[in-house]
N, C-alpha and C. Protein backbone atom coordinates (compact mmCIF):
# COMPACT_ATOMS: atom_id res chain seq x y z
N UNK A 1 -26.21 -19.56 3.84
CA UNK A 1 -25.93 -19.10 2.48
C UNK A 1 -25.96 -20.29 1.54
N UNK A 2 -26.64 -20.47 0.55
CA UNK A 2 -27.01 -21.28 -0.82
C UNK A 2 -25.77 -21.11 -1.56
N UNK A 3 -25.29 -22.29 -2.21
CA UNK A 3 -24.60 -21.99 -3.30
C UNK A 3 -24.83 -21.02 -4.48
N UNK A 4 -25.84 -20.71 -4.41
CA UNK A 4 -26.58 -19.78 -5.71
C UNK A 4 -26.26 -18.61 -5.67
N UNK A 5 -26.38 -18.42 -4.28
CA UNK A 5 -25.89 -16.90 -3.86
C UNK A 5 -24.91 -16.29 -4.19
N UNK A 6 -23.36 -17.57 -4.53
CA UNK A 6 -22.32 -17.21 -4.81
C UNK A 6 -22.08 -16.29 -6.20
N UNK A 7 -23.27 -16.90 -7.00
CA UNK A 7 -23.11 -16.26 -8.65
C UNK A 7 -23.76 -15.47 -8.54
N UNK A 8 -24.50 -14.91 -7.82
CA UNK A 8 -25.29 -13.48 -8.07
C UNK A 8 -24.38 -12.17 -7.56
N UNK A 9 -24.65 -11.50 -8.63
CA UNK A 9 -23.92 -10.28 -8.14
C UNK A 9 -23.75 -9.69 -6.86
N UNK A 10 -23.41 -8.50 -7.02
CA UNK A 10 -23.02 -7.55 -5.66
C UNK A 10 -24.52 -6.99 -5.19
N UNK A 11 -24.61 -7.17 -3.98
CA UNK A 11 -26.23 -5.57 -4.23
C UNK A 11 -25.74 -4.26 -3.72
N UNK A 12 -26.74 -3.63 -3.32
CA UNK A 12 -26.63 -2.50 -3.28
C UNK A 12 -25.50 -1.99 -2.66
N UNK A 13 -25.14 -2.57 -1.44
CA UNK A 13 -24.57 -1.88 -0.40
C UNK A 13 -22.96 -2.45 -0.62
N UNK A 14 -22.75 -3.38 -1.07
CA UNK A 14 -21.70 -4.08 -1.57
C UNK A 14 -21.15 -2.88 -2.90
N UNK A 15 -21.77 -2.82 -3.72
CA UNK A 15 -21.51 -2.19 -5.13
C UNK A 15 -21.34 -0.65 -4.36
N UNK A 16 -22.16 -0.63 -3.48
CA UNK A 16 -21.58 1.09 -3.15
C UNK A 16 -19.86 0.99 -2.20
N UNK A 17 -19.76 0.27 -1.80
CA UNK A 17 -18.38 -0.35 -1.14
C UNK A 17 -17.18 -0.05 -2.63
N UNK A 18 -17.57 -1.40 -3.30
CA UNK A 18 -16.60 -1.26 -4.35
C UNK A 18 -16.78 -0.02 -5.27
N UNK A 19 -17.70 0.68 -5.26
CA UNK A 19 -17.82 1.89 -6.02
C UNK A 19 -16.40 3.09 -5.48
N UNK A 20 -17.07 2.69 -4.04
CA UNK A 20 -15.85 3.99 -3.55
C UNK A 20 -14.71 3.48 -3.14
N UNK A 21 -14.09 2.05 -3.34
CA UNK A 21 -13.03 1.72 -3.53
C UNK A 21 -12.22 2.55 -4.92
N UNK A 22 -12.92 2.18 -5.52
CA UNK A 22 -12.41 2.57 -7.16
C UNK A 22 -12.59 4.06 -7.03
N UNK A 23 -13.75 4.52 -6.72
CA UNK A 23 -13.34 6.25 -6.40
C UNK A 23 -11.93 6.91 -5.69
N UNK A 24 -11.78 5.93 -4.59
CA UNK A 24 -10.38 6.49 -4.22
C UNK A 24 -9.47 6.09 -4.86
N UNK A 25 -9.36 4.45 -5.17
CA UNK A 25 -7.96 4.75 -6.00
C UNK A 25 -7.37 5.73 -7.19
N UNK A 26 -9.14 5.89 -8.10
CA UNK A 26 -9.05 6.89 -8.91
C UNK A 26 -8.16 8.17 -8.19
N UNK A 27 -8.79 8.99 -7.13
CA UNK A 27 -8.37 9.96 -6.76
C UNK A 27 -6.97 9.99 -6.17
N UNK A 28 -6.52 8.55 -6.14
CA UNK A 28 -5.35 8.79 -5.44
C UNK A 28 -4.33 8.82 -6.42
N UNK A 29 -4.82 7.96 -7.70
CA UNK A 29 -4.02 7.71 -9.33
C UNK A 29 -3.51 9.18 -9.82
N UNK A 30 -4.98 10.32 -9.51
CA UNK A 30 -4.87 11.70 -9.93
C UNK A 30 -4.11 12.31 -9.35
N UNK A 31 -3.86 12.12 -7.61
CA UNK A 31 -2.82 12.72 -6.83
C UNK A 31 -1.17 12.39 -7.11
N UNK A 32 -1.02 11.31 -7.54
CA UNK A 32 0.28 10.64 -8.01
C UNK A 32 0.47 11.44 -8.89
N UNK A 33 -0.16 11.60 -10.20
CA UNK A 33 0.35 11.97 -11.88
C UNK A 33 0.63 13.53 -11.05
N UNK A 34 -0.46 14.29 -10.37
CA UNK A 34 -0.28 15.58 -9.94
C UNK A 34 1.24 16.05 -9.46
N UNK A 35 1.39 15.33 -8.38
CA UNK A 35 3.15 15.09 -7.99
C UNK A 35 4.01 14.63 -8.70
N UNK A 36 3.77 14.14 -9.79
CA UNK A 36 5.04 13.80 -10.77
C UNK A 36 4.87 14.59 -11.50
N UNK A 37 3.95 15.40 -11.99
CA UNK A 37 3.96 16.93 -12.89
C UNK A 37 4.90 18.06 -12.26
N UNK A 38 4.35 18.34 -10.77
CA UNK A 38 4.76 19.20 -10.05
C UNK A 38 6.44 19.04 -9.54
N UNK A 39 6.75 17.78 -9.56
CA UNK A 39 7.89 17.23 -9.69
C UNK A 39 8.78 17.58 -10.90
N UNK A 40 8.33 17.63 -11.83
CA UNK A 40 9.17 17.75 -13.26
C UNK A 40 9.43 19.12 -13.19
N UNK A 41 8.31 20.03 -12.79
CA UNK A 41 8.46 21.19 -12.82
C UNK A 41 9.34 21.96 -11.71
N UNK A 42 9.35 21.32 -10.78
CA UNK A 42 10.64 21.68 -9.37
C UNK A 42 11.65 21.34 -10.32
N UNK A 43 12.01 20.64 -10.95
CA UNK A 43 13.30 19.93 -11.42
C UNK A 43 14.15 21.16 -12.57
N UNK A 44 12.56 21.43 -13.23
CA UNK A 44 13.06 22.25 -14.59
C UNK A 44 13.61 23.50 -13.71
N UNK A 45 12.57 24.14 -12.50
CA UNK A 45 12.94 25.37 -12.70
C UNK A 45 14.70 25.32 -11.26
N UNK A 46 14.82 24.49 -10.97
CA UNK A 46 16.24 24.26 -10.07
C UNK A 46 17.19 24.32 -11.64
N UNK A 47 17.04 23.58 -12.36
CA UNK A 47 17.84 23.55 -13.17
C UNK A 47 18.15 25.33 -14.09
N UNK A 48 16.95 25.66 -14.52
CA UNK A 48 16.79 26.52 -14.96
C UNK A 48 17.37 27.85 -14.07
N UNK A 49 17.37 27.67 -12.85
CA UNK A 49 18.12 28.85 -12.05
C UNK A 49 19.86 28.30 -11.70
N UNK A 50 20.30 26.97 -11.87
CA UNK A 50 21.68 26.84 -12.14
C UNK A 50 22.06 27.05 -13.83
N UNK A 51 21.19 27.47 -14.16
CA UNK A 51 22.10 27.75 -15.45
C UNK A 51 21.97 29.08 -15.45
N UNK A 52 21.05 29.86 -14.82
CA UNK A 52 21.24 31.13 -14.80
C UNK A 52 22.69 31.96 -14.12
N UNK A 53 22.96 31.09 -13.14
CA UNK A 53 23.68 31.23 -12.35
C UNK A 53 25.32 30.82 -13.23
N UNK A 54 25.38 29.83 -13.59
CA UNK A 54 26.16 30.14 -14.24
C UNK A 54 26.37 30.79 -15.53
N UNK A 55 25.18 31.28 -16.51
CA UNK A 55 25.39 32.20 -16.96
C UNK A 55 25.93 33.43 -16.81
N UNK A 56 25.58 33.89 -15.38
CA UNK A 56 25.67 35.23 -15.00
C UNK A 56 27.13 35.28 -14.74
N UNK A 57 27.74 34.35 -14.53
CA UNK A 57 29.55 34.00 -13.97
C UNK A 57 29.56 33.46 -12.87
N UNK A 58 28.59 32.77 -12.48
CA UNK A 58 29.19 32.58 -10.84
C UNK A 58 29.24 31.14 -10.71
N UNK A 59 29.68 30.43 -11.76
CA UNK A 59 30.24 29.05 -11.46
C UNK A 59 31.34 29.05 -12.75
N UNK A 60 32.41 28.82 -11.88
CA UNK A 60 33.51 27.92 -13.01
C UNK A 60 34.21 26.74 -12.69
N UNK A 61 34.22 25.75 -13.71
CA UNK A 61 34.26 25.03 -13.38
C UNK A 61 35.60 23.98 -12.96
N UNK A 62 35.70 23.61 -12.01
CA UNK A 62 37.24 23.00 -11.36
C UNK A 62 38.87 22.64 -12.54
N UNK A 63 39.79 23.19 -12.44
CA UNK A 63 40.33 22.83 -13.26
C UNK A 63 40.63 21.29 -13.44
């Protein structure tokens, strides 16, 4: 290997490597935000059925 070699880019088979590096992290970036959506939304609707619940009377609270 030439020193020259060092400054020349990626070729083909290299750039398809780092291509689908970055494809997965992409896809894995999308799987994260997905679970922290789906997350917020477990959260709202737990919450949203303890307040039902105590709406309805069935929590009071400790003297």
């Amino acid at each position: 290997m030439n020193p020259a070699g060092c400054l020349q880019g990626p070729d083909g088979k290299e750039r398809q490597r780092i291509w689908s590096y970055f494809s997965t992290m992409d896809a894995q970036r999308a799987l994260f935000t997905a679970q922290q959506q789906w997350l917020t939304l477990e959260l709202a609707r737990v919450v949203n059925l303890a307040n039902r619940y105590k709406a309805l009377g069935g929590w009071t609270p400790p003297p």
